[in-house]
PDB file of N, CA and C in Angstrom:
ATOM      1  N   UNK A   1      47.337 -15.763  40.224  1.00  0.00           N
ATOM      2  CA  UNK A   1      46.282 -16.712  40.468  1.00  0.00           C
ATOM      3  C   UNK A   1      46.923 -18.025  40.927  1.00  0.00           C
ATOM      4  N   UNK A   2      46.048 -18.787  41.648  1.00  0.00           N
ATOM      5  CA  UNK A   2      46.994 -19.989  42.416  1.00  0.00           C
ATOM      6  C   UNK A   2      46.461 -20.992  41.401  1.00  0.00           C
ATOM      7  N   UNK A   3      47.373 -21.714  41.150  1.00  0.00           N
ATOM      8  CA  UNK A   3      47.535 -23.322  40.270  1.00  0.00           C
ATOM      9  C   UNK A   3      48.172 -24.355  41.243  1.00  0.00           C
ATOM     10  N   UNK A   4      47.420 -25.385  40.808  1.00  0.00           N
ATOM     11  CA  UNK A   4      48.475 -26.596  41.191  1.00  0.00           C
ATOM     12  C   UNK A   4      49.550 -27.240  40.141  1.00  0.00           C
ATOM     13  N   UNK A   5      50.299 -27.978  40.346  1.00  0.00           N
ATOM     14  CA  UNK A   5      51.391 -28.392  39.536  1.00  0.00           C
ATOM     15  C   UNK A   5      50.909 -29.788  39.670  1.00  0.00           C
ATOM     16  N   UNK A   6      51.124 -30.162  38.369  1.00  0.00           N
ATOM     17  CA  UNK A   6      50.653 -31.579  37.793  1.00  0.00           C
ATOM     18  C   UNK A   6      51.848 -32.276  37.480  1.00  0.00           C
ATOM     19  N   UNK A   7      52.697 -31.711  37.443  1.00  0.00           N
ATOM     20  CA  UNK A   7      54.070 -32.849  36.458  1.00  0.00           C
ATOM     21  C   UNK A   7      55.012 -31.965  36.373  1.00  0.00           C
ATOM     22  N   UNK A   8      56.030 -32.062  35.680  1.00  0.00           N
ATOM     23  CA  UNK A   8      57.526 -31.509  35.499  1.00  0.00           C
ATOM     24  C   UNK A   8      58.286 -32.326  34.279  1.00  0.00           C
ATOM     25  N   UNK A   9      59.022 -31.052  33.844  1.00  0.00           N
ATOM     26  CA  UNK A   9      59.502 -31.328  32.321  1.00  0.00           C
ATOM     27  C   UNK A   9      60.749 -30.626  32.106  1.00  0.00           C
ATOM     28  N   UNK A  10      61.759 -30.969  31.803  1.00  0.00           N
ATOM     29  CA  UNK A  10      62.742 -29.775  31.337  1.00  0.00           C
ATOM     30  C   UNK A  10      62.577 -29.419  30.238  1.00  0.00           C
ATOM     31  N   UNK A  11      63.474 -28.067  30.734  1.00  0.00           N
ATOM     32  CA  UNK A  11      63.373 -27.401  28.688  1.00  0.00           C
ATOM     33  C   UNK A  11      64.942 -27.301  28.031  1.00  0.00           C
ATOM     34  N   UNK A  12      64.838 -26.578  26.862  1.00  0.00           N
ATOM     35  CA  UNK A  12      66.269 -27.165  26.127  1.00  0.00           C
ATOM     36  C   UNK A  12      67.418 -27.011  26.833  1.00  0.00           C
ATOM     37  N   UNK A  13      67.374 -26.054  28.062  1.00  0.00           N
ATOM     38  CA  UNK A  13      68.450 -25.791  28.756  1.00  0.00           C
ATOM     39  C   UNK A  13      68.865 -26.729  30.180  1.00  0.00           C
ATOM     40  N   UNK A  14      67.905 -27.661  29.913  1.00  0.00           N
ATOM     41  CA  UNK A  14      68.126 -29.321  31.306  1.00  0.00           C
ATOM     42  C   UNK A  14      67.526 -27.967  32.636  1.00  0.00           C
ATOM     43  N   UNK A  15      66.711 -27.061  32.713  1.00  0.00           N
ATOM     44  CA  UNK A  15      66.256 -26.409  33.767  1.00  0.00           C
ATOM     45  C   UNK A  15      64.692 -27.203  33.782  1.00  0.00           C
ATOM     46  N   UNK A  16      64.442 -27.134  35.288  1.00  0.00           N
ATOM     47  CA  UNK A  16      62.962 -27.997  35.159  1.00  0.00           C
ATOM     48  C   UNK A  16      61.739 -26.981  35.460  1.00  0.00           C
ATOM     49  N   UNK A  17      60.349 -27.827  34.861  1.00  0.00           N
ATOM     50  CA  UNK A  17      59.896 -26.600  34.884  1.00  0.00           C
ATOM     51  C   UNK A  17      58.270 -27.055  35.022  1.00  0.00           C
ATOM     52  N   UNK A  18      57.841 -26.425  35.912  1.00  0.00           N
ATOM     53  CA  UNK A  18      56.647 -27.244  36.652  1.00  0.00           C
ATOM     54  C   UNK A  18      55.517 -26.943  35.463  1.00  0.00           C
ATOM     55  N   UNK A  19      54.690 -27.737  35.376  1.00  0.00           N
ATOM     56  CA  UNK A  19      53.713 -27.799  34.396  1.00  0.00           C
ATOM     57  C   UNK A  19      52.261 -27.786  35.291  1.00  0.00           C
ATOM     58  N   UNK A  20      51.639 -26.425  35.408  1.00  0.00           N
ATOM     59  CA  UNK A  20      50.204 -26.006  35.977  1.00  0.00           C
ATOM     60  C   UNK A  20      49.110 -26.663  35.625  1.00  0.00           C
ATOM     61  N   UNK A  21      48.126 -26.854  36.244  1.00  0.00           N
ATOM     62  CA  UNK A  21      47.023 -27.362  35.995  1.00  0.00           C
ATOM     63  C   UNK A  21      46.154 -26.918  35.076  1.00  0.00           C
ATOM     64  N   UNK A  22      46.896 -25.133  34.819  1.00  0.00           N
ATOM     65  CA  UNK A  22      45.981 -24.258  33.615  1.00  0.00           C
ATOM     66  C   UNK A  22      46.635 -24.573  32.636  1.00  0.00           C
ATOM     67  N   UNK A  23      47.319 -25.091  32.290  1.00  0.00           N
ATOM     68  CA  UNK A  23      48.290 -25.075  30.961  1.00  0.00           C
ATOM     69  C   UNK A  23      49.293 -24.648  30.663  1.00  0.00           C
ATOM     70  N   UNK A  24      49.747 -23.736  31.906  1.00  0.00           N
ATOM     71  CA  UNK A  24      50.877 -23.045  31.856  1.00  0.00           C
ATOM     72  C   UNK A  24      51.960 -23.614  32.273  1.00  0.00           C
ATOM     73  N   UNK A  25      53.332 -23.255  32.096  1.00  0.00           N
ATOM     74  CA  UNK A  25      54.501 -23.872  32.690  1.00  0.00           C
ATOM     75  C   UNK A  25      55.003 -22.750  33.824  1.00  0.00           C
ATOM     76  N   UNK A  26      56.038 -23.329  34.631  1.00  0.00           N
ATOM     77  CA  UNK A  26      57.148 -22.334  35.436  1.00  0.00           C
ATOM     78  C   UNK A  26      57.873 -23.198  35.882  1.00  0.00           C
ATOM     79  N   UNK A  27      59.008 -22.158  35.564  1.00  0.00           N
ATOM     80  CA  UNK A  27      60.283 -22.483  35.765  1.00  0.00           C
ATOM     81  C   UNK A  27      60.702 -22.909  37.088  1.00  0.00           C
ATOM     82  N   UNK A  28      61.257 -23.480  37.697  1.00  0.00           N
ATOM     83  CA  UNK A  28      61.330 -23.724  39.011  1.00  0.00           C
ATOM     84  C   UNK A  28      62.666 -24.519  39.312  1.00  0.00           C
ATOM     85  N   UNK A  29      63.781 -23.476  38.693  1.00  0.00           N
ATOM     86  CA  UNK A  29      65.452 -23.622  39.093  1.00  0.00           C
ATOM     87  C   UNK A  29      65.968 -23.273  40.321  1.00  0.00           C
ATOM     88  N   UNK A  30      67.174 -24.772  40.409  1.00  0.00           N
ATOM     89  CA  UNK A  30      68.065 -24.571  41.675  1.00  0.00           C
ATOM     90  C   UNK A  30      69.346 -23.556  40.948  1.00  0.00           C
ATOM     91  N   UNK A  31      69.315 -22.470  41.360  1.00  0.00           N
ATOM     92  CA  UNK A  31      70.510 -21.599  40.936  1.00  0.00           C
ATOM     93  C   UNK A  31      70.993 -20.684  42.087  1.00  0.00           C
ATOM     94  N   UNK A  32      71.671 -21.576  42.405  1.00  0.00           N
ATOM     95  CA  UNK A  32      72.017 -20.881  44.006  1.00  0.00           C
ATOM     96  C   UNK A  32      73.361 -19.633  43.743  1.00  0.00           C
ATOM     97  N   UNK A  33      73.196 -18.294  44.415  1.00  0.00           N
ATOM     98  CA  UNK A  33      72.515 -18.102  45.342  1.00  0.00           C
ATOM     99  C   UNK A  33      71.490 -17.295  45.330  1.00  0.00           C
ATOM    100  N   UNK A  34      70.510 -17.162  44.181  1.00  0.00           N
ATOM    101  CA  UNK A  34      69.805 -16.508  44.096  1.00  0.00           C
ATOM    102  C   UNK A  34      68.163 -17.271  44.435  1.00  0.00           C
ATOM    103  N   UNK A  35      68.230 -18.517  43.646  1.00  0.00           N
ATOM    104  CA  UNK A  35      66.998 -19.226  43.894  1.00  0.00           C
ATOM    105  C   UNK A  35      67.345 -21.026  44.366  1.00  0.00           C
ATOM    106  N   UNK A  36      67.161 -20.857  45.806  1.00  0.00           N
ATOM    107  CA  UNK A  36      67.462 -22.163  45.938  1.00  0.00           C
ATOM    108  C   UNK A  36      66.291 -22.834  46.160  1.00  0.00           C
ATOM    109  N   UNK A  37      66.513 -24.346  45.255  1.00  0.00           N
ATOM    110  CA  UNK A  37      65.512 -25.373  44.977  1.00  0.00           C
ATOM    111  C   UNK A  37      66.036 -26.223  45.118  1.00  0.00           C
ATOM    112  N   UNK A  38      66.919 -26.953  45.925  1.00  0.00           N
ATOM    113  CA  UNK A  38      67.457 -28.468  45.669  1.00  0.00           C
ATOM    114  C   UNK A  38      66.208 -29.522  45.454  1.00  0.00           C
ATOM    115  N   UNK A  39      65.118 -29.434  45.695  1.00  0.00           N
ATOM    116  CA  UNK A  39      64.579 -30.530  45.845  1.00  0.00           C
ATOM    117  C   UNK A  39      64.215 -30.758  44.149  1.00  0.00           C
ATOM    118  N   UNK A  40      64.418 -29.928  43.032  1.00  0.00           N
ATOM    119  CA  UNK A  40      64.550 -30.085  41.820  1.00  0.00           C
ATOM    120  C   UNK A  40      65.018 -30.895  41.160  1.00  0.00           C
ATOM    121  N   UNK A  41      66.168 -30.976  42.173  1.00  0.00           N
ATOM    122  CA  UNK A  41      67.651 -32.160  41.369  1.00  0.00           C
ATOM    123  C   UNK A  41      67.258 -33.796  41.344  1.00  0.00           C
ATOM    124  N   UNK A  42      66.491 -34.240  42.269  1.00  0.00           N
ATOM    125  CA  UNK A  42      65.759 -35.482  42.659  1.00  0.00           C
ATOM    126  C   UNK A  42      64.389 -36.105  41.901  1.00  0.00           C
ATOM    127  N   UNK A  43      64.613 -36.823  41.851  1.00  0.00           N
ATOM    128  CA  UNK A  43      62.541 -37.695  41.082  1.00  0.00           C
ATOM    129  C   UNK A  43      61.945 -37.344  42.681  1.00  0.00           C
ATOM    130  N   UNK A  44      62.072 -37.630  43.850  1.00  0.00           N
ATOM    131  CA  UNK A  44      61.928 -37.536  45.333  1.00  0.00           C
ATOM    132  C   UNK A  44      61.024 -35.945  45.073  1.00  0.00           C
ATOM    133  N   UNK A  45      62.011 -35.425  45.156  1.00  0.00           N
ATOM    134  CA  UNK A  45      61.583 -33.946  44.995  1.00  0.00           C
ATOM    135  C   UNK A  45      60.954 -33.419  44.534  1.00  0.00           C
ATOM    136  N   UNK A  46      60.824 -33.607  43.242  1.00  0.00           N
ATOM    137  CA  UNK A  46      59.498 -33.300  42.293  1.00  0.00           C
ATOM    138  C   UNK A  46      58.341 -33.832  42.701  1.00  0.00           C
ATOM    139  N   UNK A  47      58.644 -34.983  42.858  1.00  0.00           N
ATOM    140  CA  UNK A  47      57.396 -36.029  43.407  1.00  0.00           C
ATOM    141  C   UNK A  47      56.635 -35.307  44.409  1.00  0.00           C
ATOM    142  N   UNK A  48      57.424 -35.071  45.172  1.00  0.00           N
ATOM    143  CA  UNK A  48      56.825 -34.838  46.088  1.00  0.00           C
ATOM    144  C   UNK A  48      56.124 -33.386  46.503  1.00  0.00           C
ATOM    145  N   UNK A  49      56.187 -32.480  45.110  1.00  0.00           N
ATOM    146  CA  UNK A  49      55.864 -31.111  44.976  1.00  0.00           C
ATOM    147  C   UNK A  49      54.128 -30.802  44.096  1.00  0.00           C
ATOM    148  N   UNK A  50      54.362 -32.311  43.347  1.00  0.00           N
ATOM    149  CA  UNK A  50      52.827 -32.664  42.525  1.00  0.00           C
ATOM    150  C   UNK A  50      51.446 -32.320  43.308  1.00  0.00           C
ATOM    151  N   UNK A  51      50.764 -31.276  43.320  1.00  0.00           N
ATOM    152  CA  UNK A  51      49.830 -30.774  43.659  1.00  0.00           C
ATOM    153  C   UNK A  51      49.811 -29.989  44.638  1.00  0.00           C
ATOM    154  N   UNK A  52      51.426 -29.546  44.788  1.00  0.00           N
ATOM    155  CA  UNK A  52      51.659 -27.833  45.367  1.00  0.00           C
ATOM    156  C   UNK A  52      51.111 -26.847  44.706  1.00  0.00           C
ATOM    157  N   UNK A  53      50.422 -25.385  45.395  1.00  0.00           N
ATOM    158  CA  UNK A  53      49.651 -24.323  44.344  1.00  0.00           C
ATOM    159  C   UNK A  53      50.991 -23.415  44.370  1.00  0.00           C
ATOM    160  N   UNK A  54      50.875 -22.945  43.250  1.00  0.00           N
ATOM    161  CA  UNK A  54      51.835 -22.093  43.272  1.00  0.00           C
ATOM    162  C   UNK A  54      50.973 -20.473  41.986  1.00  0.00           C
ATOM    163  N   UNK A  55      51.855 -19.317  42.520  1.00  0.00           N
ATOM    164  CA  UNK A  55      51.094 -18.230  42.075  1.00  0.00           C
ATOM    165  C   UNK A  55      51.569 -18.254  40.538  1.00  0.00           C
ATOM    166  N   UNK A  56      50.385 -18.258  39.688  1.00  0.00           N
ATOM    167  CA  UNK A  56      50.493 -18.191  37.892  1.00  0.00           C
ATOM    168  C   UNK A  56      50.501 -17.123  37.152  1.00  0.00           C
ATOM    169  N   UNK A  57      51.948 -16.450  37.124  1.00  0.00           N
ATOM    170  CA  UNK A  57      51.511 -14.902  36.735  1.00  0.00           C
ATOM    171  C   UNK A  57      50.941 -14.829  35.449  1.00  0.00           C
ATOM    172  N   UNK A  58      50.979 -15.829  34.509  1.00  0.00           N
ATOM    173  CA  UNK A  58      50.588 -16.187  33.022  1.00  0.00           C
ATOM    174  C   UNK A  58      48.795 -15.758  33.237  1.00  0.00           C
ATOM    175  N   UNK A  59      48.306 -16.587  34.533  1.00  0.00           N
ATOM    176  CA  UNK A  59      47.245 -16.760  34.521  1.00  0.00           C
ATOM    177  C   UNK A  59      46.391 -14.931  35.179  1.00  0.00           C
ATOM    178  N   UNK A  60      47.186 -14.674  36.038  1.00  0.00           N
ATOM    179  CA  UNK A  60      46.991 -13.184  36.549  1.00  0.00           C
ATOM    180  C   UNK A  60      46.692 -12.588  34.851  1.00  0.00           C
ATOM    181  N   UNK A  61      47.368 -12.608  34.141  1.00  0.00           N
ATOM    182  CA  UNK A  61      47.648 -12.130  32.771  1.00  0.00           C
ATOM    183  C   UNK A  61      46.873 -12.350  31.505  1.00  0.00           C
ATOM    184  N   UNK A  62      45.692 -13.267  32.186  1.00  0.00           N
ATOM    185  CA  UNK A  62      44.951 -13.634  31.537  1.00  0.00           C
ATOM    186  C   UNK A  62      45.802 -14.260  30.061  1.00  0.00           C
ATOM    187  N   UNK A  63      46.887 -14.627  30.219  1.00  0.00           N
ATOM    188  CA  UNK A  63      47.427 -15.511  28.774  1.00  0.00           C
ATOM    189  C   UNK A  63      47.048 -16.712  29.095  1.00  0.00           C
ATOM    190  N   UNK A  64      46.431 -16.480  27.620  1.00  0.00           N
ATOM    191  CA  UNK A  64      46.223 -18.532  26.857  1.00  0.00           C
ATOM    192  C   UNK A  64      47.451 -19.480  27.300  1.00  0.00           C
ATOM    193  N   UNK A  65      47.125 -20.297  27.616  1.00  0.00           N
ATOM    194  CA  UNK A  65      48.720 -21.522  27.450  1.00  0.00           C
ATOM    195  C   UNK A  65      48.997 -21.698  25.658  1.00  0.00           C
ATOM    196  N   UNK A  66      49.694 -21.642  25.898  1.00  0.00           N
ATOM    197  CA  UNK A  66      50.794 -21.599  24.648  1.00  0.00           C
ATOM    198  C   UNK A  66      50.129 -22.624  23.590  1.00  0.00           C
ATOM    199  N   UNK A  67      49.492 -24.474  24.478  1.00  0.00           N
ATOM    200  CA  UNK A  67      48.679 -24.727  22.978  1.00  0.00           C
ATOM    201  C   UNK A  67      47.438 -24.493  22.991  1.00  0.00           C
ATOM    202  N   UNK A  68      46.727 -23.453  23.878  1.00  0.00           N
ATOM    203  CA  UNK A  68      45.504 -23.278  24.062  1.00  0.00           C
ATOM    204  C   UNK A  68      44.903 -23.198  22.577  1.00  0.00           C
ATOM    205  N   UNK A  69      45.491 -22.573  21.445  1.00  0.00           N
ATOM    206  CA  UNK A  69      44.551 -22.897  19.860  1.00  0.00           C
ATOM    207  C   UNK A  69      44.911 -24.393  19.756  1.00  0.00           C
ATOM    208  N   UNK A  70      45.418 -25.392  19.989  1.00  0.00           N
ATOM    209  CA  UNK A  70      45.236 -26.578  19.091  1.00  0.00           C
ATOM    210  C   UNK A  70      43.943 -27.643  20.926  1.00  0.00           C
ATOM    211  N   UNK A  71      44.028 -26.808  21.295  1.00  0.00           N
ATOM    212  CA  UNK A  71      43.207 -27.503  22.215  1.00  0.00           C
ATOM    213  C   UNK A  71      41.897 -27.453  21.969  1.00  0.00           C
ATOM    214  N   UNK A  72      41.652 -26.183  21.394  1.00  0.00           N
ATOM    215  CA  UNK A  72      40.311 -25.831  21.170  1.00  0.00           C
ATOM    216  C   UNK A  72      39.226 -26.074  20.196  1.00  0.00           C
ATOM    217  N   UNK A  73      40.215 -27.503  19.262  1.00  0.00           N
ATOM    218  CA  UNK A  73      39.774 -27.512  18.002  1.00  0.00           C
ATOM    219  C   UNK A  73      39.242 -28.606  18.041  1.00  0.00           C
TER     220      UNK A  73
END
């Protein structure tokens, strides 16, 4: 399902990781040579990715976002 990306966050491993408009996260690493992302490494870059859609397999999957119970309360 297509999402837009709202923001960006790393996780414990300094990898960044786009934060969906559904609640979901993805990962979205420069690990070359398998997945290249330079524009990751930059504030520029990210910036400039904020309200790209990108496909949500979480959301295909019909999974809750992770705090979907404390949202609901």
């Amino acid at each position: 399902m297509k999402r837009g990306i709202v923001g960006f966050h790393q996780d414990d491993e300094s990898h960044w990781v786009a934060e969906l408009d559904c609640g979901h996260g993805q990962h979205m690493r420069h690990d070359p040579p398998w997945q290249m992302r330079p524009w990751t490494l930059t504030v520029q870059g990210r910036a400039a990715r904020i309200g790209e859609v990108v496909d949500c397999l979480k959301c295909d999957r019909a999974e809750p976002p992770a705090d979907w119970a404390a949202r609901s309360v």
